[in-house]
N, C-alpha and C. Protein backbone atom coordinates (compact mmCIF):
# COMPACT_ATOMS: atom_id res chain seq x y z
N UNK A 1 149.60 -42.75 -28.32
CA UNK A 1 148.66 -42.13 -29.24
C UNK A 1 147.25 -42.17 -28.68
N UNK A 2 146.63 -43.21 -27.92
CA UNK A 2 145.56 -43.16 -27.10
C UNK A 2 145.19 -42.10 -26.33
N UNK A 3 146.74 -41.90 -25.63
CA UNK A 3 146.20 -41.23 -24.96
C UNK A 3 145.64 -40.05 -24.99
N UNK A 4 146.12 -39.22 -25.83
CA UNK A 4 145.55 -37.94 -27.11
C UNK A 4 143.93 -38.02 -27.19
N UNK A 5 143.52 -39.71 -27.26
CA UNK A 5 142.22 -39.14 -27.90
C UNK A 5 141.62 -39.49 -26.06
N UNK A 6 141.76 -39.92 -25.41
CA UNK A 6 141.31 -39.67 -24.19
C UNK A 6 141.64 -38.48 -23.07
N UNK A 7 142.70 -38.42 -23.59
CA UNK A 7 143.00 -36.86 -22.81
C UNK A 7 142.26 -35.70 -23.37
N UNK A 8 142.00 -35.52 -24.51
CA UNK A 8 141.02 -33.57 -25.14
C UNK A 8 139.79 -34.15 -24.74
N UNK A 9 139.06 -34.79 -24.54
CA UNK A 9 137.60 -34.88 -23.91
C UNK A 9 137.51 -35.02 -22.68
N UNK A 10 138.95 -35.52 -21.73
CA UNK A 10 138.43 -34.99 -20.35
C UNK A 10 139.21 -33.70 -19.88
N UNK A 11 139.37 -32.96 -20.84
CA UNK A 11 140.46 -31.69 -20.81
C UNK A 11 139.08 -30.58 -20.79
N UNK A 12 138.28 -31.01 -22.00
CA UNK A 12 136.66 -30.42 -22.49
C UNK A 12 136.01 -30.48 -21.18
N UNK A 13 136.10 -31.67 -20.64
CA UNK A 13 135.15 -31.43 -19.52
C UNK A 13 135.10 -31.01 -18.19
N UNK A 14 136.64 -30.72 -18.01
CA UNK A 14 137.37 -30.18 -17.12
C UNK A 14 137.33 -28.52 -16.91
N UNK A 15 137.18 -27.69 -18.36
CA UNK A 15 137.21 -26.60 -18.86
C UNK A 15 135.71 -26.62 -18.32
N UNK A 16 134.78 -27.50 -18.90
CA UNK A 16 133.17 -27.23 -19.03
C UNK A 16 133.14 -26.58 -17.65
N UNK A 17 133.97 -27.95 -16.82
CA UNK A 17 132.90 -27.25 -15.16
C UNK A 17 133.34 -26.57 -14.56
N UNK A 18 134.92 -26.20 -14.42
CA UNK A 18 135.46 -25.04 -13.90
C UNK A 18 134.60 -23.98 -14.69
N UNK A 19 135.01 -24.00 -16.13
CA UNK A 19 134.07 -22.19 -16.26
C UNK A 19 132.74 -21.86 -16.29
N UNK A 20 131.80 -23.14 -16.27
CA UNK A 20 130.40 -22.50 -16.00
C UNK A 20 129.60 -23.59 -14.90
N UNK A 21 129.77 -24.29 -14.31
CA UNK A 21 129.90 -25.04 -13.46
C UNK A 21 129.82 -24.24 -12.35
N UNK A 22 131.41 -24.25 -11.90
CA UNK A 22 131.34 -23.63 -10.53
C UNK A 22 131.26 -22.17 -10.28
N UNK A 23 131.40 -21.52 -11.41
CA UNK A 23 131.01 -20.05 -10.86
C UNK A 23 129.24 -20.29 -10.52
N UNK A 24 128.39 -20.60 -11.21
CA UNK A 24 127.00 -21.20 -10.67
C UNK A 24 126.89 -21.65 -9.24
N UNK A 25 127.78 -22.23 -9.05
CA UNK A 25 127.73 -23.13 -7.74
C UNK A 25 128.21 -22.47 -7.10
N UNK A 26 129.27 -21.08 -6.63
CA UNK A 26 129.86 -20.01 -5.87
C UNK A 26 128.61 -18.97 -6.09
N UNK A 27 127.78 -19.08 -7.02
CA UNK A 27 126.65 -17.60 -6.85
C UNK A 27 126.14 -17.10 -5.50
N UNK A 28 125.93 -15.96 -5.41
CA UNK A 28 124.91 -15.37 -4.31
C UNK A 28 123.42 -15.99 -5.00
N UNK A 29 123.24 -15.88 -5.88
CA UNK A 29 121.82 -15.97 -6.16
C UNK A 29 121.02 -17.76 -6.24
N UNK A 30 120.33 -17.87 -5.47
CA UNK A 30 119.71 -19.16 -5.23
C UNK A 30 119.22 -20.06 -6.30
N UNK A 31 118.55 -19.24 -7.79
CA UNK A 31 118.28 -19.52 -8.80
C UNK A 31 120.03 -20.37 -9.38
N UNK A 32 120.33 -19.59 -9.24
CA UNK A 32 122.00 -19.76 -10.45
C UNK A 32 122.47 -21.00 -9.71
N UNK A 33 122.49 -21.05 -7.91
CA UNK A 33 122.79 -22.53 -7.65
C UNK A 33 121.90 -23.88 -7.67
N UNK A 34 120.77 -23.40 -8.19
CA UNK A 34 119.75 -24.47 -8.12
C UNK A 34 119.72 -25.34 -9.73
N UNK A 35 120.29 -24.13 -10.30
CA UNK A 35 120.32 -24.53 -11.80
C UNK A 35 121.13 -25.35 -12.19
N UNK A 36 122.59 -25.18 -11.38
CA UNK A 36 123.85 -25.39 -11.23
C UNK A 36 123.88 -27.07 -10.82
N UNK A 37 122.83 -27.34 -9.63
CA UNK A 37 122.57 -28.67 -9.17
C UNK A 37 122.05 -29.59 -10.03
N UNK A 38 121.04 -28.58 -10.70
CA UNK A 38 120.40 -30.00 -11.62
C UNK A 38 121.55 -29.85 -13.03
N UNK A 39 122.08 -29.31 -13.19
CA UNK A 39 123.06 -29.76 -14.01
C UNK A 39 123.82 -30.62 -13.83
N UNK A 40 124.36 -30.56 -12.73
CA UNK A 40 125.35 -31.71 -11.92
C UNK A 40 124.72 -33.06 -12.17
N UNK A 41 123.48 -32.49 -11.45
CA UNK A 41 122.63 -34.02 -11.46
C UNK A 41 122.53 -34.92 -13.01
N UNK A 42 122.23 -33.58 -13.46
CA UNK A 42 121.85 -34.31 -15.08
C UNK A 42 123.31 -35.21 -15.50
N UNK A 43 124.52 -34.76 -15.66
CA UNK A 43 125.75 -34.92 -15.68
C UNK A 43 126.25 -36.48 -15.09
N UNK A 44 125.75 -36.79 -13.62
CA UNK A 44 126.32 -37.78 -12.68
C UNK A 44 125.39 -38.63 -13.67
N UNK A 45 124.30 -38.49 -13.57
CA UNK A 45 122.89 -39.72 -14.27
C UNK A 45 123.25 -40.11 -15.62
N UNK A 46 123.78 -39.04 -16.35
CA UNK A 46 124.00 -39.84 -17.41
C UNK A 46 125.24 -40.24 -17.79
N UNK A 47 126.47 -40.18 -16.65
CA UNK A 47 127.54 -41.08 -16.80
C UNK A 47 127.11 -42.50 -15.47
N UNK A 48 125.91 -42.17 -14.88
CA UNK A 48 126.11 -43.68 -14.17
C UNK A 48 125.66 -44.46 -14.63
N UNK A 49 126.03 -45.65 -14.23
CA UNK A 49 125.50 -47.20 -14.99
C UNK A 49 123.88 -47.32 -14.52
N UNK A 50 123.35 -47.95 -15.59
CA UNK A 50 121.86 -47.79 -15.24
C UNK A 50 121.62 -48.84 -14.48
N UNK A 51 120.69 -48.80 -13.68
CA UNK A 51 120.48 -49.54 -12.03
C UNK A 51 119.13 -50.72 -12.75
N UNK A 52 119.16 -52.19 -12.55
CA UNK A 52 118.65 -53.33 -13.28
C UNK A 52 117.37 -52.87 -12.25
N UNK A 53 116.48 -53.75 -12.55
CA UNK A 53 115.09 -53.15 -11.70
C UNK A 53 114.90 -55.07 -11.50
């Protein structure tokens, strides 16, 4: 039964970046992959563990 509720949210996020993700990241246009990066970026930062100072 767990696994249900952990499987549709990485199913969601799987969907997210295949369909608007990487067509961004395959663009000709420099804008659409630059946009594409800081999305990524935004994405990695706020699943990584925050770094102690």
């Amino acid at each position: 039964m767990n696994l249900h509720l952990t499987a549709v949210p990485a199913l969601l996020a799987l969907a997210l970046f295949a369909a608007v993700l990487l067509p961004a990241v395959w663009s000709r246009e420099p804008a659409r992959r630059r946009a594409a990066e800081r999305v990524v970026r935004i994405l990695v930062d706020a699943f990584r563990p925050a770094r102690r100072r």
